[in-house]
N, C-alpha and C. Protein backbone atom coordinates (compact mmCIF):
# COMPACT_ATOMS: atom_id res chain seq x y z
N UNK A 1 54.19 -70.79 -129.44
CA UNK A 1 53.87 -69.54 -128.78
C UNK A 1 52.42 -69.52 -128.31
N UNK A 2 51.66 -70.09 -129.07
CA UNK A 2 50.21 -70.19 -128.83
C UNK A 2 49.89 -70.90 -127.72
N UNK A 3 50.98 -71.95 -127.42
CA UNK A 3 50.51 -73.01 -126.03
C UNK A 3 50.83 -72.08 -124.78
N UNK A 4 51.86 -71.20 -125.01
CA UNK A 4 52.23 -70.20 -123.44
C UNK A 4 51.50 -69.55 -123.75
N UNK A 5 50.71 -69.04 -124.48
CA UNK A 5 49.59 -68.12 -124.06
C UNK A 5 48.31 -68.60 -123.36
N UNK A 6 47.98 -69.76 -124.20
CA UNK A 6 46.86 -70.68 -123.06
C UNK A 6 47.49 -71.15 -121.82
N UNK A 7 48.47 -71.17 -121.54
CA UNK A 7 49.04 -71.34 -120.29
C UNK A 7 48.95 -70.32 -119.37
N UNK A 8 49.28 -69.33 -119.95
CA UNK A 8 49.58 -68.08 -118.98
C UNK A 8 48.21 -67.66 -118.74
N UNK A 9 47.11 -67.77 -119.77
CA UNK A 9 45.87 -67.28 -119.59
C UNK A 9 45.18 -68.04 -118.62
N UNK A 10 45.61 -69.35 -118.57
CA UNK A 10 45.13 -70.51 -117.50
C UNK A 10 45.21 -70.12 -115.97
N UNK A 11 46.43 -69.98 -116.07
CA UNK A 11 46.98 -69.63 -115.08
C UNK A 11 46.54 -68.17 -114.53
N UNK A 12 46.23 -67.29 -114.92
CA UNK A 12 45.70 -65.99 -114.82
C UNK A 12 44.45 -66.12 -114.19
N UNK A 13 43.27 -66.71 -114.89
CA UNK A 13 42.08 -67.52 -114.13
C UNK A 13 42.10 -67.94 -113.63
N UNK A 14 42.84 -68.96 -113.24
CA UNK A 14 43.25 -69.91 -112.02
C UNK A 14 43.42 -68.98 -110.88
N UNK A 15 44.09 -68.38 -110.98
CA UNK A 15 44.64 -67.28 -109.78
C UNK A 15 43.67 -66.53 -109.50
N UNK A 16 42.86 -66.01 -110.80
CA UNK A 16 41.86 -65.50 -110.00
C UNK A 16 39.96 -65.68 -109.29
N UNK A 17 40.02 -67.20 -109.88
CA UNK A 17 39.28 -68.00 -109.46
C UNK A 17 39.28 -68.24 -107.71
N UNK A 18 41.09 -68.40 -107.71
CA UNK A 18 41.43 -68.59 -106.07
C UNK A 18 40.94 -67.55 -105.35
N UNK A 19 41.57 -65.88 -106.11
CA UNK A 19 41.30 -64.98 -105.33
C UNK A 19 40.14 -64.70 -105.05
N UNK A 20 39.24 -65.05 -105.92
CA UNK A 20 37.37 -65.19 -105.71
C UNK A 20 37.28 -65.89 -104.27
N UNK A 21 37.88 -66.92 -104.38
CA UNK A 21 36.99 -68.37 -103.46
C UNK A 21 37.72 -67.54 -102.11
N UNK A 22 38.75 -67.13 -101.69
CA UNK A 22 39.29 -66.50 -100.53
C UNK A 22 39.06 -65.62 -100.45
N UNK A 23 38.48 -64.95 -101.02
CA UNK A 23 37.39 -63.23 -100.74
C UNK A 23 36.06 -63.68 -100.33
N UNK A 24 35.51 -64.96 -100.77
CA UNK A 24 34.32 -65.64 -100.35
C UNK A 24 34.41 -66.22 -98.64
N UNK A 25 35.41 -66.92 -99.00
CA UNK A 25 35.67 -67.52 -97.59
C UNK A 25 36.04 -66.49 -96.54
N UNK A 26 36.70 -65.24 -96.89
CA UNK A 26 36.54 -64.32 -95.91
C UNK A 26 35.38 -63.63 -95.65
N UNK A 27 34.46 -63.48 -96.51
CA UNK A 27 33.55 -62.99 -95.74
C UNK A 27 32.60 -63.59 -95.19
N UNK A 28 32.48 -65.03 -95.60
CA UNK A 28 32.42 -66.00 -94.62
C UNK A 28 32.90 -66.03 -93.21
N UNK A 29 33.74 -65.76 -92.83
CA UNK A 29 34.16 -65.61 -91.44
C UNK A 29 33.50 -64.75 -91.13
N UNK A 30 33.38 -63.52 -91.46
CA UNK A 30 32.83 -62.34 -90.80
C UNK A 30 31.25 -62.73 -90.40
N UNK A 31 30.32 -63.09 -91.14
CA UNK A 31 28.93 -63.61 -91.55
C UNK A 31 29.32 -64.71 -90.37
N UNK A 32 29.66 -65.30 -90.16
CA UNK A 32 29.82 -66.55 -89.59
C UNK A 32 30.29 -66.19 -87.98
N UNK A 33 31.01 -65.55 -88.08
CA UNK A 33 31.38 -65.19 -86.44
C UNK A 33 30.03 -64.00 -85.95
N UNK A 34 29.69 -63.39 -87.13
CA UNK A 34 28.39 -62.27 -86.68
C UNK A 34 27.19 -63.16 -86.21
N UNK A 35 26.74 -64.57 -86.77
CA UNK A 35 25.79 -64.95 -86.63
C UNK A 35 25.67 -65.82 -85.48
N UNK A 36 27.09 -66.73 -85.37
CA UNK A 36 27.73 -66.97 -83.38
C UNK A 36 27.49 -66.34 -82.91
N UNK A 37 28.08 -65.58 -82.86
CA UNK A 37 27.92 -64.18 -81.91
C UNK A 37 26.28 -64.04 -81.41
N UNK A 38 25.74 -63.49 -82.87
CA UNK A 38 24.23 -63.14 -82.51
C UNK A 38 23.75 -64.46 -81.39
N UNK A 39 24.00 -65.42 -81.41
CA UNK A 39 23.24 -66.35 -80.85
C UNK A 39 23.23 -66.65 -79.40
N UNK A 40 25.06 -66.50 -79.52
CA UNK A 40 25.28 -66.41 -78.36
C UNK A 40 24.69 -65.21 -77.01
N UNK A 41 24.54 -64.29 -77.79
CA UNK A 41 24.09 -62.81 -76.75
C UNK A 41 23.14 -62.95 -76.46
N UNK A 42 22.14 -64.02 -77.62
CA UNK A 42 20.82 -64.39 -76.83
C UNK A 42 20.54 -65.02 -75.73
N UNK A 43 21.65 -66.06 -75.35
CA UNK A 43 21.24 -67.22 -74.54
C UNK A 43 21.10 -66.33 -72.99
N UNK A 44 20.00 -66.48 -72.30
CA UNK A 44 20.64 -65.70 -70.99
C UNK A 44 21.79 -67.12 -70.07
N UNK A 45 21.19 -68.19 -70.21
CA UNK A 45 21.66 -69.44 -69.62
C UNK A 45 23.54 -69.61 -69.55
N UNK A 46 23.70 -69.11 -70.97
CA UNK A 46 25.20 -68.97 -70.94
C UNK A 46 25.68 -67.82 -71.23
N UNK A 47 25.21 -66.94 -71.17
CA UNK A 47 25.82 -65.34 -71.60
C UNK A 47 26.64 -64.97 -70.73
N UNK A 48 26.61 -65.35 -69.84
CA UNK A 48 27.58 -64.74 -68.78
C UNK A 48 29.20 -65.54 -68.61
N UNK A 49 28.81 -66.94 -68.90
CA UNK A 49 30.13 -68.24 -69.22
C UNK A 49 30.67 -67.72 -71.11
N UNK A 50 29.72 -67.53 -71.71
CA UNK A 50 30.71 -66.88 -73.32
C UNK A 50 30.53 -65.27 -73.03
N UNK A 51 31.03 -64.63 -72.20
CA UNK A 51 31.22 -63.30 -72.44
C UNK A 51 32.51 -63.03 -72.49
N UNK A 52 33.51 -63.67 -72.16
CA UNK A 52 34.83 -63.52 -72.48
C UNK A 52 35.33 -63.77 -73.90
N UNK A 53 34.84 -64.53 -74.29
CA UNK A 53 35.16 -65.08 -75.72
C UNK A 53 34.31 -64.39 -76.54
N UNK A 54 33.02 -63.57 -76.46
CA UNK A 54 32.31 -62.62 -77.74
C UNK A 54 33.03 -61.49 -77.00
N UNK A 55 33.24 -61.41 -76.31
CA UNK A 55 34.17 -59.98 -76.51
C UNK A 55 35.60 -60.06 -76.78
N UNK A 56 36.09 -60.63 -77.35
CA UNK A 56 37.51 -60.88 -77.65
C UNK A 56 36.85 -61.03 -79.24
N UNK A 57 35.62 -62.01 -79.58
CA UNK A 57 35.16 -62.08 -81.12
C UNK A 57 34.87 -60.64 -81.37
N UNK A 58 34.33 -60.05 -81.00
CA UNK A 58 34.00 -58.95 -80.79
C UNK A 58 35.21 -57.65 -81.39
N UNK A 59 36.04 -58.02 -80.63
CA UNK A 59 37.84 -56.99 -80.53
C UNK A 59 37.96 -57.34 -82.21
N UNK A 60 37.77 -58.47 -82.19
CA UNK A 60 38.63 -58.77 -83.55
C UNK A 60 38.36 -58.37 -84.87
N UNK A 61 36.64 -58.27 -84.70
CA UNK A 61 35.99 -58.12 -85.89
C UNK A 61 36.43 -56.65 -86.13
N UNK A 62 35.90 -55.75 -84.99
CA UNK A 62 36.27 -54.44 -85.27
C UNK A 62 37.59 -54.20 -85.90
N UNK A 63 38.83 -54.68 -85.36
CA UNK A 63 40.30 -55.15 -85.61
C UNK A 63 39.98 -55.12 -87.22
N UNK A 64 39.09 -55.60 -87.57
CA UNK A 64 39.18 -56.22 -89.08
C UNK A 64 38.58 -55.00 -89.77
N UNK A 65 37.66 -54.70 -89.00
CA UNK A 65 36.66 -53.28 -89.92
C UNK A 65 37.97 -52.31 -90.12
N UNK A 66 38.43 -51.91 -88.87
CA UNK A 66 39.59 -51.13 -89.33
C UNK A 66 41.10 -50.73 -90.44
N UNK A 67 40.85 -52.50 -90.28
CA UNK A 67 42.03 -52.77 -91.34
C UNK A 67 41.29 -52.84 -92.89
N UNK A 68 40.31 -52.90 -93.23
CA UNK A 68 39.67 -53.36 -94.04
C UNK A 68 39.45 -51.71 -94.51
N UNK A 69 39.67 -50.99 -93.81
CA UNK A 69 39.28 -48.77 -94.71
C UNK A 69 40.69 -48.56 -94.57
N UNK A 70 41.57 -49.37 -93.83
CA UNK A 70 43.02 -48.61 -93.76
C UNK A 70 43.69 -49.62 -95.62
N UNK A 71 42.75 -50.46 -95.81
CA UNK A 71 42.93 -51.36 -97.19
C UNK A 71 44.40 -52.31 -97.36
N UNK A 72 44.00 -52.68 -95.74
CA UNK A 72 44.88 -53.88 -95.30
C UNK A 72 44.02 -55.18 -95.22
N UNK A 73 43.76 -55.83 -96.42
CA UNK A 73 42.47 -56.55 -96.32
C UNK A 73 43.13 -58.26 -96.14
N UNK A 74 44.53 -58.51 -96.43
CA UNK A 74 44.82 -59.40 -96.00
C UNK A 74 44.85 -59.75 -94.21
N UNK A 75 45.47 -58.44 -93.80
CA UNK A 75 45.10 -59.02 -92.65
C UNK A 75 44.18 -58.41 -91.93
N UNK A 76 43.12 -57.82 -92.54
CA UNK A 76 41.49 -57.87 -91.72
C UNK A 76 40.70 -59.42 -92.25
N UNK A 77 41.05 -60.27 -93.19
CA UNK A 77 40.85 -61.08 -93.58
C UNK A 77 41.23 -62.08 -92.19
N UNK A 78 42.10 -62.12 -91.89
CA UNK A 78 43.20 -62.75 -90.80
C UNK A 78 42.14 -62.70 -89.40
N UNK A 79 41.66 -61.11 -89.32
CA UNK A 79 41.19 -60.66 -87.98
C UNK A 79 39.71 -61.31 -88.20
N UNK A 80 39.43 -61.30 -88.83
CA UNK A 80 37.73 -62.08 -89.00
C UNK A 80 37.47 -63.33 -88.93
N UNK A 81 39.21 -64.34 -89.16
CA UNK A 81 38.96 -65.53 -89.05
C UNK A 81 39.10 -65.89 -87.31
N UNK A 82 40.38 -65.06 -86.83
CA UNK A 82 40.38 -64.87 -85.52
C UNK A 82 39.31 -64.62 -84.65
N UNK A 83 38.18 -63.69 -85.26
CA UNK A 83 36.74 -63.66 -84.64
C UNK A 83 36.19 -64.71 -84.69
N UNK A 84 35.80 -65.41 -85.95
CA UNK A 84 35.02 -66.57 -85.98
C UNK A 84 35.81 -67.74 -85.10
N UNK A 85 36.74 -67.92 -85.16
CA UNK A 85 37.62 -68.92 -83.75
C UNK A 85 37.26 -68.81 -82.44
N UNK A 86 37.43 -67.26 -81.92
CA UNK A 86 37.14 -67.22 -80.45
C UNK A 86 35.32 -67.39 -80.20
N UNK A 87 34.48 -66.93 -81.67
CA UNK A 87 33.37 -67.44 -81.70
C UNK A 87 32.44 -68.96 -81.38
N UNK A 88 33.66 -69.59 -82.05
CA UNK A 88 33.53 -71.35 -82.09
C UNK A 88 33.91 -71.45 -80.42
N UNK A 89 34.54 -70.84 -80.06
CA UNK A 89 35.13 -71.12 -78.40
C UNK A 89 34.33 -70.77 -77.57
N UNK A 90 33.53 -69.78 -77.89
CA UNK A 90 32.32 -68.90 -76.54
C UNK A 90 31.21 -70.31 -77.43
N UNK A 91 30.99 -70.95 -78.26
CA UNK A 91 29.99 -71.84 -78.70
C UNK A 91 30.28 -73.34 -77.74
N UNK A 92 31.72 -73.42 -78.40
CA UNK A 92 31.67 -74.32 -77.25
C UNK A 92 31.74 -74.93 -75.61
N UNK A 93 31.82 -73.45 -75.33
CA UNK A 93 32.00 -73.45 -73.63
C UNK A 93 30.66 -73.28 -73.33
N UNK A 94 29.36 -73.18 -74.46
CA UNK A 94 28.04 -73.27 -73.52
C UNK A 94 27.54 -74.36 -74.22
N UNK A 95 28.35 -75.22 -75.48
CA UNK A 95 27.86 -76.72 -75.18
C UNK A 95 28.21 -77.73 -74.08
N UNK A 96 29.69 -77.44 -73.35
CA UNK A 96 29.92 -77.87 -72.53
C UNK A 96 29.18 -77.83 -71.24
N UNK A 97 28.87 -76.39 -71.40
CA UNK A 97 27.50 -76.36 -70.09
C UNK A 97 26.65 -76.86 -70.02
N UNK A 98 26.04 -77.01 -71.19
CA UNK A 98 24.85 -78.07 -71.54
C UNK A 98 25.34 -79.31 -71.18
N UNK A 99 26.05 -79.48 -71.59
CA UNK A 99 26.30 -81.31 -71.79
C UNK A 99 26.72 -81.10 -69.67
N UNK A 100 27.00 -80.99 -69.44
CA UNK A 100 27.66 -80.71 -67.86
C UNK A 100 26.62 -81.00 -66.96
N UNK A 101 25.18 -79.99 -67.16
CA UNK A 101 24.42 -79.96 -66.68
C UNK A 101 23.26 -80.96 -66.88
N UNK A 102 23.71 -81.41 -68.45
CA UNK A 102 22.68 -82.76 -68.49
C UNK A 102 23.88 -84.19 -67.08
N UNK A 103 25.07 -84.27 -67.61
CA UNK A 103 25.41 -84.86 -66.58
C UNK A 103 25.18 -85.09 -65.21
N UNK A 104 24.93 -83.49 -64.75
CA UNK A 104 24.57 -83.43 -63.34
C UNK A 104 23.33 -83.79 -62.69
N UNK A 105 22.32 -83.73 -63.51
CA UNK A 105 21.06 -84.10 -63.64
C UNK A 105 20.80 -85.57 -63.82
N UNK A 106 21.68 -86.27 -64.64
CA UNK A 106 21.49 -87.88 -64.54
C UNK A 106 22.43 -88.16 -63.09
N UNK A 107 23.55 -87.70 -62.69
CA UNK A 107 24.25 -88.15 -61.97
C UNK A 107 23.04 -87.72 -60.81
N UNK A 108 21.97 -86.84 -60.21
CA UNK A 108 21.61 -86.98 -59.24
C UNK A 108 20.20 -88.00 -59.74
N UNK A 109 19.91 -88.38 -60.65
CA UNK A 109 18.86 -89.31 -60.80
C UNK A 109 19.32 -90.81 -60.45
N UNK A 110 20.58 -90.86 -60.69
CA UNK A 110 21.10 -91.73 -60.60
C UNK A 110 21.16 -92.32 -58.86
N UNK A 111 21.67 -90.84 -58.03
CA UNK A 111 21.70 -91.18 -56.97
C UNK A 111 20.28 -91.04 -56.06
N UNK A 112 19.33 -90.73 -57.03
CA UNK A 112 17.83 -90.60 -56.31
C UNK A 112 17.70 -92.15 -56.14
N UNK A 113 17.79 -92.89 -57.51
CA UNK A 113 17.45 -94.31 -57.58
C UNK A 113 17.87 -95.16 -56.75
N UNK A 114 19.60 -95.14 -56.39
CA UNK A 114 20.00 -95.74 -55.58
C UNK A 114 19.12 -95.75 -53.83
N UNK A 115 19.06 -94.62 -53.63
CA UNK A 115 17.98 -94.39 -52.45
C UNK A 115 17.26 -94.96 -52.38
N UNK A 116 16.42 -94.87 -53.42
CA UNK A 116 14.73 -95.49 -53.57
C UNK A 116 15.38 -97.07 -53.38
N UNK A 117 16.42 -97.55 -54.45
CA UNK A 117 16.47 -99.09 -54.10
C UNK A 117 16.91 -99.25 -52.74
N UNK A 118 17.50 -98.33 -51.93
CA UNK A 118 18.17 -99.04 -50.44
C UNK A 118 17.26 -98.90 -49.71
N UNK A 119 16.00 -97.84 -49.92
CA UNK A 119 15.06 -98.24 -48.98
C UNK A 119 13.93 -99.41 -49.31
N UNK A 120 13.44 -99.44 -50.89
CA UNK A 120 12.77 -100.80 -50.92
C UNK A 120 13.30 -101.97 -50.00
N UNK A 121 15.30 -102.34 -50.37
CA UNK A 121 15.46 -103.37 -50.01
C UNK A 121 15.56 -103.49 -48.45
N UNK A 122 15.38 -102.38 -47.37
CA UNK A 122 15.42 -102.43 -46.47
C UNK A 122 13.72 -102.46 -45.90
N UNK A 123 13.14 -102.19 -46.59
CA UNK A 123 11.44 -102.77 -46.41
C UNK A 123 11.54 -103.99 -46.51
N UNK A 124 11.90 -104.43 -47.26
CA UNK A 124 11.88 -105.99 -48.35
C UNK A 124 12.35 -106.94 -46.76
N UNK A 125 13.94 -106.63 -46.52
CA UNK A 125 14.51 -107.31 -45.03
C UNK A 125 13.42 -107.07 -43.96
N UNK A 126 12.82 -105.59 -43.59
CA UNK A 126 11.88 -105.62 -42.66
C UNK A 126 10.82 -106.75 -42.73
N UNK A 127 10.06 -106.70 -43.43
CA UNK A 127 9.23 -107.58 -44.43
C UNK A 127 9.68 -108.90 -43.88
N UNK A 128 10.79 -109.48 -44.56
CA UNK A 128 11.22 -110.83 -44.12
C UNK A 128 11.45 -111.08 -42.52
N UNK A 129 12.03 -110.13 -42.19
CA UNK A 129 12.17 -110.51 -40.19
C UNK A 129 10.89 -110.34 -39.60
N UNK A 130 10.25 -109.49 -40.07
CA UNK A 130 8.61 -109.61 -39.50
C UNK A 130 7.68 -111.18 -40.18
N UNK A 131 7.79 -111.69 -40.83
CA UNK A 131 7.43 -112.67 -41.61
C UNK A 131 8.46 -113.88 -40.29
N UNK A 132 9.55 -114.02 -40.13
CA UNK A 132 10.06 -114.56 -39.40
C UNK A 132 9.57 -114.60 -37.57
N UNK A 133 9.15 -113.78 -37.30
CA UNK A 133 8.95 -113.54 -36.39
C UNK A 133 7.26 -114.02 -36.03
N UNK A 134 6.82 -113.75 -37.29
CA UNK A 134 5.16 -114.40 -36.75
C UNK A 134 5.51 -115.72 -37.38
N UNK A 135 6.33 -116.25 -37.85
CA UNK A 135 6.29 -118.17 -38.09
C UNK A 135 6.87 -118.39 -36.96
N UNK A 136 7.71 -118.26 -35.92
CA UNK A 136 8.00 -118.72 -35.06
C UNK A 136 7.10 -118.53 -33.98
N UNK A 137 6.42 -117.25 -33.75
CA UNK A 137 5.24 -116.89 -33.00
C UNK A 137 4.13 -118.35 -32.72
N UNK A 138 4.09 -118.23 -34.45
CA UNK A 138 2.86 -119.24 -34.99
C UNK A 138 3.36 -120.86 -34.58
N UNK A 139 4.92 -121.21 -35.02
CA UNK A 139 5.00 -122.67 -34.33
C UNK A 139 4.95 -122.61 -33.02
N UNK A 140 5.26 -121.67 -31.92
CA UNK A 140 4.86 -121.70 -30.67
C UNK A 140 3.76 -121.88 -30.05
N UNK A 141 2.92 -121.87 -30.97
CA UNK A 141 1.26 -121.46 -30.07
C UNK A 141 1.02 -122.59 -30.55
N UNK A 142 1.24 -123.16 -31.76
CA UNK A 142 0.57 -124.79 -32.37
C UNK A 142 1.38 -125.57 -31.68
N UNK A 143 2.55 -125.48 -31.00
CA UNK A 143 3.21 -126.35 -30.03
C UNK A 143 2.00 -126.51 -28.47
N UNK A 144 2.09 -125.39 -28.61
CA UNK A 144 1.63 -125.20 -27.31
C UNK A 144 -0.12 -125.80 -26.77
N UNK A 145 -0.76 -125.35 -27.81
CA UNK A 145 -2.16 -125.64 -28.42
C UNK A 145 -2.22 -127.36 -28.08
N UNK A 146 -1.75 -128.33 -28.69
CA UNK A 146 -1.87 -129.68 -28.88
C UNK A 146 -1.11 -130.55 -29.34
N UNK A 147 0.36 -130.30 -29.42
CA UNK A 147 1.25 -131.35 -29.68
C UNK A 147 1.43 -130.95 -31.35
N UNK A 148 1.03 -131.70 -32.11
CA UNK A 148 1.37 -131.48 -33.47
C UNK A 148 1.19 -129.91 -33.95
N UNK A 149 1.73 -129.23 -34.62
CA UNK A 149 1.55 -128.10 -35.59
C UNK A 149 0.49 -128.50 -36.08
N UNK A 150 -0.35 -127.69 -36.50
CA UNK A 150 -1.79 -127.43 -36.89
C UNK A 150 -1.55 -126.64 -38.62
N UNK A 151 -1.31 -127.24 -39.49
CA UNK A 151 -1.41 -125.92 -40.34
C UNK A 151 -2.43 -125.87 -41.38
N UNK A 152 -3.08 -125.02 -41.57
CA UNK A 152 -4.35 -124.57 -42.65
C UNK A 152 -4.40 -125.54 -43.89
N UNK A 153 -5.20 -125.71 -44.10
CA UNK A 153 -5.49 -127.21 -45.73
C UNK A 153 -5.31 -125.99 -46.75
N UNK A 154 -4.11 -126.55 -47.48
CA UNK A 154 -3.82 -125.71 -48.27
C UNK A 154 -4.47 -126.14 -49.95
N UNK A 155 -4.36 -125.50 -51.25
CA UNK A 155 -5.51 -126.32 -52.42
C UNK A 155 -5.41 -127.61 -52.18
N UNK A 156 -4.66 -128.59 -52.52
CA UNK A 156 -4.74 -129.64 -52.39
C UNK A 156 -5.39 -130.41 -51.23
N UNK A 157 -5.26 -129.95 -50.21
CA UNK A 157 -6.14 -130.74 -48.84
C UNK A 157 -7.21 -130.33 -48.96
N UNK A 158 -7.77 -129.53 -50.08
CA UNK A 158 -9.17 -128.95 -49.92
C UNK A 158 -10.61 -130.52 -49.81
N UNK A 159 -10.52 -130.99 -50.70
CA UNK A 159 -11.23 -131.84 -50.52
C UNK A 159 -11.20 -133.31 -49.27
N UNK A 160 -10.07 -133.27 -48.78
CA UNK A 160 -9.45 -134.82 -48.02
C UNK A 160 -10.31 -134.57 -46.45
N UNK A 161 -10.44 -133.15 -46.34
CA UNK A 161 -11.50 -132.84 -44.90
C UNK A 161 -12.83 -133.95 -44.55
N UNK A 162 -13.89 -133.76 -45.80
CA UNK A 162 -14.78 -134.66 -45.85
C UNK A 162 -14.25 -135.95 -46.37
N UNK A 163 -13.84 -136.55 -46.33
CA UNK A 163 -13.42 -137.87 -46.76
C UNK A 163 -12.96 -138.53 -44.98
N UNK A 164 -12.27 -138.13 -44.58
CA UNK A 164 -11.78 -138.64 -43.15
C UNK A 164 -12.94 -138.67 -42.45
């Protein structure tokens, strides 16, 4: 008889250990969707992209205040987790903005660069056809000048001048 009583007493604590930790965790939601919330109303950047979703967090909480004096606390419990959800949803539709807008920002750096390289390499070709254009210039006139090409003593011919 003594073991069903430590049983039943076990069990009694047990149960109401649970009912502790889920009275905790509910007001956790509430605390938790209030403090989303708060954050969100700050941003001006996305306040206007999560205003659908804190006002639906918004609906719910109240939803919950109500049920919570009418001493329907299971399901104002329910309505607060429902707040903190559509909370997590207005959170993540202005990380997505963020992350979106960092995208858009590399994607036009990206296409700044490309620019910058198509015009270097089209200097670079200018560069070379102008370079082409005065070597052929230049073998024309040393043709023309005296028969052999003439070209400048480069390091190595430096000294062979005085010697001849």
């Amino acid at each position: 008889m003594a073991r069903r009583t430590h049983w039943m007493a076990f069990l009694v604590l047990g149960a109401l250990a649970l009912a502790t930790i889920v009275a905790f965790a509910a007001g956790d939601d509430r605390s938790a969707a209030e403090a989303t919330l708060a954050s969100l109303e700050k941003d001006p950047k996305t306040k206007e992209l999560t205003a659908d979703a804190v006002k639906r967090a918004r609906t719910a909480l109240e939803r919950a205040r109500r049920m919570h004096e009418a001493g329907d606390d299971r399901h104002a419990r329910l309505a607060e987790g429902l707040a903190l959800e559509w909370a997590r949803v207005g959170e993540t539709l202005a990380r997505a903005a963020e992350v979106e807008s960092k995208a858009r920002e590399a994607r036009l750096a990206a296409l700044d660069a490309g620019a910058k390289v198509d015009r270097e390499r089209a200097m670079v070709e200018q560069q070379l056809a102008e370079n082409g254009r005065l070597q052929s210039e230049l073998g024309r006139l040393e043709t023309k000048d005296g028969g052999a090409p003439k070209t400048p003593p480069g390091p190595r011919d430096a000294g062979r001048g005085a010697d001849r």
